[in-house]
N, C-alpha and C. Protein backbone atom coordinates (compact mmCIF):
# COMPACT_ATOMS: atom_id res chain seq x y z
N UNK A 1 -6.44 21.24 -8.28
CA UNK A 1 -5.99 20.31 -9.32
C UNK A 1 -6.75 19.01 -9.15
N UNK A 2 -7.48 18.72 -10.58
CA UNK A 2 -8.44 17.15 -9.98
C UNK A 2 -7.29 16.21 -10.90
N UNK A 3 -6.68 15.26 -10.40
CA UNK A 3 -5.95 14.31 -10.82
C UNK A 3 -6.15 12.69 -10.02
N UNK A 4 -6.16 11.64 -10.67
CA UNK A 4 -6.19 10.58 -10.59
C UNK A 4 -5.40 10.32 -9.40
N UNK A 5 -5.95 9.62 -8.30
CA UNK A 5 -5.72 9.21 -7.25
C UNK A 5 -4.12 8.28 -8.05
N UNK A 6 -2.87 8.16 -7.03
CA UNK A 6 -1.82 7.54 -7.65
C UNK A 6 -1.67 6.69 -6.62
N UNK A 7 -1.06 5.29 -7.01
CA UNK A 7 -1.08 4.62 -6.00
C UNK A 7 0.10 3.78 -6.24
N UNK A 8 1.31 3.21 -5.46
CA UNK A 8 2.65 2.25 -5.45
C UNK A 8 2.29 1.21 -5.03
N UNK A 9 2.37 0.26 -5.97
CA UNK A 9 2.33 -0.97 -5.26
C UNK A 9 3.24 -1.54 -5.43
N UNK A 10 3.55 -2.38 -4.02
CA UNK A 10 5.10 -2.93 -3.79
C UNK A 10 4.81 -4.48 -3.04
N UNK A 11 6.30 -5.14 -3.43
CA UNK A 11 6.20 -6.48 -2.87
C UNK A 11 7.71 -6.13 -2.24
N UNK A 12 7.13 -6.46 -0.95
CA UNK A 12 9.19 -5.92 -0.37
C UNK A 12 9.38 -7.38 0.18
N UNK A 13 10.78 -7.62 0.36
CA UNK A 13 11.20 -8.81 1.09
C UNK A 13 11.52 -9.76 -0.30
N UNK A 14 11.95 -10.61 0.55
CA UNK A 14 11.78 -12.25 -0.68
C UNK A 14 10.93 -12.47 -0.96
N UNK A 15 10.09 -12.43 -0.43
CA UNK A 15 8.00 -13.04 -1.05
C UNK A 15 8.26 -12.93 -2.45
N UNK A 16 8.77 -14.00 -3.38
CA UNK A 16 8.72 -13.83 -4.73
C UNK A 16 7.22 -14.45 -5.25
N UNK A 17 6.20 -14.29 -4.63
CA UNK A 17 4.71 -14.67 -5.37
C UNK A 17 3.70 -13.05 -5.56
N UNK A 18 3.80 -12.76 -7.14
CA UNK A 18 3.47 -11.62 -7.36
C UNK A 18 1.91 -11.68 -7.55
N UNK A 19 1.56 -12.86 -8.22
CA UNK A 19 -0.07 -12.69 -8.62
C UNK A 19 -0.94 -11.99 -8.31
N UNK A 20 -1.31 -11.80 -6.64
CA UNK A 20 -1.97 -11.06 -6.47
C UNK A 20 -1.98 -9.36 -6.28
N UNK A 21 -0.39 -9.38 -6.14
CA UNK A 21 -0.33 -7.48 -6.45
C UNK A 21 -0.77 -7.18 -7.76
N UNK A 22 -0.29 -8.29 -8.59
CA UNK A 22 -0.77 -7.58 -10.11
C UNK A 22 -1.99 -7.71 -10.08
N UNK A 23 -2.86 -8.58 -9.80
CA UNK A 23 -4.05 -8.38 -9.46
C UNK A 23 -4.65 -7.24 -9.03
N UNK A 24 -4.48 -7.08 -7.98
CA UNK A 24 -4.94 -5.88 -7.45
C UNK A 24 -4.31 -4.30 -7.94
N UNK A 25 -3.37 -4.37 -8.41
CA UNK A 25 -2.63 -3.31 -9.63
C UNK A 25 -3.90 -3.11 -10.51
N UNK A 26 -3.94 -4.08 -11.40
CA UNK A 26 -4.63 -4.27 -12.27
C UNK A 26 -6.37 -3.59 -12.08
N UNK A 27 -6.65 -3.84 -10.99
CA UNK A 27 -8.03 -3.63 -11.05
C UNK A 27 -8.60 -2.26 -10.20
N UNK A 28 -6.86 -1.71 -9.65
CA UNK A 28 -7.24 -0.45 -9.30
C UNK A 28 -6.83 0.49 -10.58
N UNK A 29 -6.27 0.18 -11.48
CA UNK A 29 -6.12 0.93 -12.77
C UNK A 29 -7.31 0.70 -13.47
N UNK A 30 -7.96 -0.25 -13.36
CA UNK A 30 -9.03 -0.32 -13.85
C UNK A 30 -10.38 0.47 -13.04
N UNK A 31 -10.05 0.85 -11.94
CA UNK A 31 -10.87 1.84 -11.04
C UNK A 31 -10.57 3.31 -11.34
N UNK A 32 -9.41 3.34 -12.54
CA UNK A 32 -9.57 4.92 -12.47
C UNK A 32 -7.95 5.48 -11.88
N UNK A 33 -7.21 4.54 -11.20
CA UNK A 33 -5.80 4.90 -10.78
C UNK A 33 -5.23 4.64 -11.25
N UNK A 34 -4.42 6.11 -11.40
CA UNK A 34 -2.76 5.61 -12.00
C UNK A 34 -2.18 4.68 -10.77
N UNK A 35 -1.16 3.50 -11.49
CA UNK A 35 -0.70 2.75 -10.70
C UNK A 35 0.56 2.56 -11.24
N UNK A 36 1.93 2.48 -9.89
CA UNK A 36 2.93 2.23 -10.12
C UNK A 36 3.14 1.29 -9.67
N UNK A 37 3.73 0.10 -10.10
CA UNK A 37 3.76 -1.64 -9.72
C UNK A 37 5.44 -1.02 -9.84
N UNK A 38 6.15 -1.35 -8.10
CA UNK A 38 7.64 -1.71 -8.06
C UNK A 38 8.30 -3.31 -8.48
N UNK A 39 7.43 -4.07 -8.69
CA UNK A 39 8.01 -5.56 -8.53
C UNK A 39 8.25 -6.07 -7.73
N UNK A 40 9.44 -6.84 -7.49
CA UNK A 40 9.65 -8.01 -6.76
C UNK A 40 10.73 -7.20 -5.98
N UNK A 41 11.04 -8.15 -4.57
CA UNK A 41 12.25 -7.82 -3.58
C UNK A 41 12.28 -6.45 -3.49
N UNK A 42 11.43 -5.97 -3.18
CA UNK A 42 11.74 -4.03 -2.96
C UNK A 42 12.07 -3.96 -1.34
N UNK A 43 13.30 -3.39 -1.16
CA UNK A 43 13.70 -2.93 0.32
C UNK A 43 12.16 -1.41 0.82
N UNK A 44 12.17 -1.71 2.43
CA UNK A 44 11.45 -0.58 2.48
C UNK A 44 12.08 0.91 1.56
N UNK A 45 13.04 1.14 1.89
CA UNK A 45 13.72 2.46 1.59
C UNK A 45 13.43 2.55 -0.03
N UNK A 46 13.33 1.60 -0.88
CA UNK A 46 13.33 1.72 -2.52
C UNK A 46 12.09 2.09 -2.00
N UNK A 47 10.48 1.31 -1.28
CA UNK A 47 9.24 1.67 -1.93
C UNK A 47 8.95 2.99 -1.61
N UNK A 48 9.70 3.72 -0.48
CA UNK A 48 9.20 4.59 0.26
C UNK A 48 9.91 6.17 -0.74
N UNK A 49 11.06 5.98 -1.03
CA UNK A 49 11.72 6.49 -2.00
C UNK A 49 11.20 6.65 -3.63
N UNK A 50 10.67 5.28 -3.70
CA UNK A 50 10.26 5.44 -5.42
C UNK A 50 8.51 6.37 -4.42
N UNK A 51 7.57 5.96 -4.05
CA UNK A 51 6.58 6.85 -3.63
C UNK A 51 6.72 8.45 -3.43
N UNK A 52 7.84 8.89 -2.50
CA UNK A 52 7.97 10.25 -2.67
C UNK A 52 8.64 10.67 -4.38
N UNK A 53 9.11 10.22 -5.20
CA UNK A 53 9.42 10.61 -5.98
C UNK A 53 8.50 10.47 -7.32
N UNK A 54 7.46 9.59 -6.86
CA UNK A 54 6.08 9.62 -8.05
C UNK A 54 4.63 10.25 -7.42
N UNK A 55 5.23 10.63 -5.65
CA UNK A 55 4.14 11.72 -5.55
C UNK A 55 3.04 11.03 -5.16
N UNK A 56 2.79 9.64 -4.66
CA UNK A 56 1.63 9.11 -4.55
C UNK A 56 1.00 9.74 -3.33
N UNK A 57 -0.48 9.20 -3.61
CA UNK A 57 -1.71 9.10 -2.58
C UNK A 57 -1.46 7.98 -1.35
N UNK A 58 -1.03 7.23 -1.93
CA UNK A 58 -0.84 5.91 -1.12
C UNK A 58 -0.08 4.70 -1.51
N UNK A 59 0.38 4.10 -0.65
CA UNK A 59 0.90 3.16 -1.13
C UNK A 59 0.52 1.81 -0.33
N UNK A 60 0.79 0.75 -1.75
CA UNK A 60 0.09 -0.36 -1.25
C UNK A 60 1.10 -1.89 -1.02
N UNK A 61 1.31 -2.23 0.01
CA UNK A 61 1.99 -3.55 -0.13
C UNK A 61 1.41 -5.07 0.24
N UNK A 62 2.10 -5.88 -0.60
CA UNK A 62 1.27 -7.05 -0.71
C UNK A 62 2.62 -8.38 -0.21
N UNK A 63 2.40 -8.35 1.01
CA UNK A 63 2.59 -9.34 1.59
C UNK A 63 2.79 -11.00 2.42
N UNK A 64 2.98 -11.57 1.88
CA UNK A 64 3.09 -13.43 1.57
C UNK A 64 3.70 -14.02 2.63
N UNK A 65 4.76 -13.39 3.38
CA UNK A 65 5.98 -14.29 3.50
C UNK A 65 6.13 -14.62 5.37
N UNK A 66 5.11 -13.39 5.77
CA UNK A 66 5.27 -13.73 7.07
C UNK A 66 6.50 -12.40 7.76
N UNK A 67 6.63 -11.58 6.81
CA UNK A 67 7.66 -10.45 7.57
C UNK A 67 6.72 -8.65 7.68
N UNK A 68 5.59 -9.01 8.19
CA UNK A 68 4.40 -7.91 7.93
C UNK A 68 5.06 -6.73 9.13
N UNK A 69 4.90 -8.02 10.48
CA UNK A 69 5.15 -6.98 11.20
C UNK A 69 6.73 -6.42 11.51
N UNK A 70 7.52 -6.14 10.94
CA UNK A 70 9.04 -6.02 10.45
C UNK A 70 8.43 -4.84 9.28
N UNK A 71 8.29 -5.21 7.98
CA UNK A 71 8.17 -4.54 6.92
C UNK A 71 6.87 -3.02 6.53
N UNK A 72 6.09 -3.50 7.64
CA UNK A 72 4.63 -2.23 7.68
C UNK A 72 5.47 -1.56 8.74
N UNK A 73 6.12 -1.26 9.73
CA UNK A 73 6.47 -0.44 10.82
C UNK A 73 7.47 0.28 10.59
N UNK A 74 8.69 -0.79 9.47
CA UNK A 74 9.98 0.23 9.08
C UNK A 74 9.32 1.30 7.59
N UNK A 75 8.24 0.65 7.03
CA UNK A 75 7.94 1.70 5.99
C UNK A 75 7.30 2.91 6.50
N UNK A 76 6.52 2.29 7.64
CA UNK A 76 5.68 3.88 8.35
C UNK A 76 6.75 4.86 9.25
N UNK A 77 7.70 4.31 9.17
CA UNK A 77 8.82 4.78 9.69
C UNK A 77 9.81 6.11 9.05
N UNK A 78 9.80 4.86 7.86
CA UNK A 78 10.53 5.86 6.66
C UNK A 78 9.47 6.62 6.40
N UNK A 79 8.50 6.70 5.88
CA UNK A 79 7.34 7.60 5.72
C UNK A 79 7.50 9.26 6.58
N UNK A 80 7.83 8.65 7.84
CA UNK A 80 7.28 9.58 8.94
C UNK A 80 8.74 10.66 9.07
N UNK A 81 10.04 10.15 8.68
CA UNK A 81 11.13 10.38 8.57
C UNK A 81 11.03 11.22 7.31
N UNK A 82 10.61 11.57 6.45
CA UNK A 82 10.37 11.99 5.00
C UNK A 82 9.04 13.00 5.03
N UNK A 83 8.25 13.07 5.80
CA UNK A 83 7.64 14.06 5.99
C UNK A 83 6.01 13.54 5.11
N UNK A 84 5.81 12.15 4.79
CA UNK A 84 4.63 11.69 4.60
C UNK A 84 3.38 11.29 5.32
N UNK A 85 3.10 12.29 5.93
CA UNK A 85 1.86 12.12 6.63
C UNK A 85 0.91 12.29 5.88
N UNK A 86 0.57 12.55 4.38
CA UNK A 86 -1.14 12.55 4.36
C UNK A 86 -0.49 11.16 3.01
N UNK A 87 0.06 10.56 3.28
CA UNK A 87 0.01 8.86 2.43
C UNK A 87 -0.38 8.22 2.54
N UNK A 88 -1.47 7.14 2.36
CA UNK A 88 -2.14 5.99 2.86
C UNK A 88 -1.11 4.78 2.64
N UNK A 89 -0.95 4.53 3.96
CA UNK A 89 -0.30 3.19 3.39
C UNK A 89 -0.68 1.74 4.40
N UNK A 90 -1.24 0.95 3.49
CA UNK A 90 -2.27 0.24 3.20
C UNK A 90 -1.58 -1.69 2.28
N UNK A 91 -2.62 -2.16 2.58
CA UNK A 91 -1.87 -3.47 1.94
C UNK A 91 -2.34 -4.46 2.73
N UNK A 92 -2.04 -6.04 1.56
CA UNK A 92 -2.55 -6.93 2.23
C UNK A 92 -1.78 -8.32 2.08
N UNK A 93 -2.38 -9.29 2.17
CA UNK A 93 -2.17 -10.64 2.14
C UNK A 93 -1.92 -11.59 3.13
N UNK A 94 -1.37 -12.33 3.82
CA UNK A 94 -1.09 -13.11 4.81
C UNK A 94 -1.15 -12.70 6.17
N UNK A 95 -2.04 -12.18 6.54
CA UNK A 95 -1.80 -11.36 7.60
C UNK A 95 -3.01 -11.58 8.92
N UNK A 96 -2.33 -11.94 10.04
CA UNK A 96 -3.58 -12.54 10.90
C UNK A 96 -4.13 -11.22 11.50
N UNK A 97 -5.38 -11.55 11.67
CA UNK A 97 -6.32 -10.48 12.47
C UNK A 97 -5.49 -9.72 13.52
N UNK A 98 -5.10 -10.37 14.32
CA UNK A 98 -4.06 -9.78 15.70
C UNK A 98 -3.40 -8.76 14.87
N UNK A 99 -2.55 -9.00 14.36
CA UNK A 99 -1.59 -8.66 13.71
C UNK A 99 -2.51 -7.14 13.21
N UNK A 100 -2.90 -7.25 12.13
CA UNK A 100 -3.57 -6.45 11.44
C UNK A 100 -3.96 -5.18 12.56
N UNK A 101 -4.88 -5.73 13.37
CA UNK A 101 -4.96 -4.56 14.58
C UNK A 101 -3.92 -3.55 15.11
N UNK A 102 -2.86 -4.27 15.72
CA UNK A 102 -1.50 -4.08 16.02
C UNK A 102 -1.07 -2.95 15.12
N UNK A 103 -0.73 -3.23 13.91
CA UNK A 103 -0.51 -2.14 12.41
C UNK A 103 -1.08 -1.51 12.29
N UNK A 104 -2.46 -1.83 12.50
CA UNK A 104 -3.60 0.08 12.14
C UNK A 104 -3.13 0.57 13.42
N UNK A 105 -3.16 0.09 14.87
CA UNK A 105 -2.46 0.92 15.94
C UNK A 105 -1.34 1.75 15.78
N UNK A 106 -0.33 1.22 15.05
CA UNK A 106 0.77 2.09 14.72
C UNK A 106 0.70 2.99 13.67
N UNK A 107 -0.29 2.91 12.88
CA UNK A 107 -0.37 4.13 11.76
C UNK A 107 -0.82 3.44 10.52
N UNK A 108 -0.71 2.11 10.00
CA UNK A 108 -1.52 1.43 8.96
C UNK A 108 -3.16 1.82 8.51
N UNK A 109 -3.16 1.93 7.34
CA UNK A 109 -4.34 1.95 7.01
C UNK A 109 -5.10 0.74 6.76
N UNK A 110 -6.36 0.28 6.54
CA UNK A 110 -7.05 -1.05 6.15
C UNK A 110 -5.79 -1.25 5.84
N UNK A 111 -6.28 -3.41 6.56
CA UNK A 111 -5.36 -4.23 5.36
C UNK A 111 -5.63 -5.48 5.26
N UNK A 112 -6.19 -6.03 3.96
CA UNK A 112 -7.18 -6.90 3.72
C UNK A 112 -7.01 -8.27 3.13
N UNK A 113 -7.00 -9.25 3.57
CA UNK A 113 -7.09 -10.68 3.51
C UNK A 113 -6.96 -11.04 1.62
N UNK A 114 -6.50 -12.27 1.66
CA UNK A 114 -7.02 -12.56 0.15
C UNK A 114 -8.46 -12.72 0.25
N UNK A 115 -9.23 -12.44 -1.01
CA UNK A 115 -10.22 -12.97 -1.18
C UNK A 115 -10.92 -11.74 -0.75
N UNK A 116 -10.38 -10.82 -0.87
CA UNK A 116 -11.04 -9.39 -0.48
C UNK A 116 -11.32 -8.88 -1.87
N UNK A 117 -12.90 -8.46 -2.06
CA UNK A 117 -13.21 -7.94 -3.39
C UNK A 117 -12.37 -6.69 -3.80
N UNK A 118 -11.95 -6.68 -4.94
CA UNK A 118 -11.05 -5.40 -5.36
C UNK A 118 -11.88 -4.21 -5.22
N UNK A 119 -13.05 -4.23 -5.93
CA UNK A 119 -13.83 -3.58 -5.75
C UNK A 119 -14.13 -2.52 -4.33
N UNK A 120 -13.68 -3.00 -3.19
CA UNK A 120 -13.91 -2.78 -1.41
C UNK A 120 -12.79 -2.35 -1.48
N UNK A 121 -11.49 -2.73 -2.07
CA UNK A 121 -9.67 -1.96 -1.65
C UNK A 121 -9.77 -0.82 -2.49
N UNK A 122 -10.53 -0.79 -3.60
CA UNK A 122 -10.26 0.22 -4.72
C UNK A 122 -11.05 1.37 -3.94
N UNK A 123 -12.41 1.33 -3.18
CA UNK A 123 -13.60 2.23 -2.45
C UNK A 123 -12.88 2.75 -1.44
N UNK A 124 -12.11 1.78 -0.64
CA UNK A 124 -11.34 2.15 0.51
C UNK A 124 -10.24 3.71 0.48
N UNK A 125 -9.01 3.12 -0.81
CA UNK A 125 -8.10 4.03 -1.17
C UNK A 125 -9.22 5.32 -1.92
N UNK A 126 -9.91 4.99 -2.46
CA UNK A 126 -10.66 6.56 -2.88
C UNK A 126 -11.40 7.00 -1.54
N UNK A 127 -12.18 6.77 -0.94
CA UNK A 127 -12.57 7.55 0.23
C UNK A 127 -11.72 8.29 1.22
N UNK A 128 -10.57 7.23 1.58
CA UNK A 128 -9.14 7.48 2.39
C UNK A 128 -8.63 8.92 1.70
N UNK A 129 -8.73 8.31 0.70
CA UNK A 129 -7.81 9.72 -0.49
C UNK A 129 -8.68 10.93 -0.31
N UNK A 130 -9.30 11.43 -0.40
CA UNK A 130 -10.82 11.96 -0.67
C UNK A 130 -10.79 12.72 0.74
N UNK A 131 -10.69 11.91 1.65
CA UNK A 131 -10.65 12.39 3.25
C UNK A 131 -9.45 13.36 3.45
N UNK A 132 -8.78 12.81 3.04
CA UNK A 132 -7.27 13.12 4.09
C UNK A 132 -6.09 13.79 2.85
N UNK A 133 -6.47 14.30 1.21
CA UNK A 133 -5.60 14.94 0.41
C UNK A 133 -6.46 15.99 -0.31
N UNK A 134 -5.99 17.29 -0.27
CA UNK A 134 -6.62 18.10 -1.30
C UNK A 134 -5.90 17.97 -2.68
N UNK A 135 -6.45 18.09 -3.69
CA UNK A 135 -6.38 18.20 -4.92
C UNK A 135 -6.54 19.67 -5.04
């Protein structure tokens, strides 16, 4: 089955500053992905829940607020609890280098700074995808 890479993008926590998920929503639909934008305040359990139930490739969260390492570990959690091992899950924003390391150690995929060309997140999730899901 050849179908459009699907991808969730989520803002979990209070971080009520959306701009750049829609951003990056935006310009991976414009790469060719279906994209599901959850909105604002999503608990892990809604993004990880709405993802198994739309079937994604990956999912992406966009992070502001300073609760990365809390919110990337309980989603790879729920993930792993649910039987999602070939999901990319991936995401960015506020997030210091240390940190970032730390999270791909535990099972994170890339996760990329503002000011990261869409273009490089959109290449990333298709190669990732490409690697690690048959169609």
């Amino acid at each position: 089955m050849n179908r459009p890479i699907r991808i969730l993008v989520a803002k979990v926590g209070l971080d009520g500053h959306d701009r750049g998920a829609k951003v990056i929503a935006s310009s991976l639909k414009d790469a060719g992905m279906e994209v599901i934008y959850t909105g604002l305040r999503q608990t892990p359990e809604m993004v990880v829940n709405a993802a198994l139930q739309e079937d994604v490739d990956a999912i992406g969260i966009s992070i502001l607020s300073g609760a990365h390492m809390t919110v990337f570990p309980k989603v790879l959690a729920l993930m792993k609890e649910k039987g999602m091992t070939d999901v990319l899950l991936t995401g960015g924003g506020i997030i210091p280098d240390e940190d970032m390391k730390q999270l791909q150690a535990q099972g994170c995929g890339s996760l990329f700074p503002p000011g990261t060309p869409t273009a490089e997140i959109a290449g990333y999730i298709n190669d990732w995808v490409k690697e690690h899901r048959a169609f």
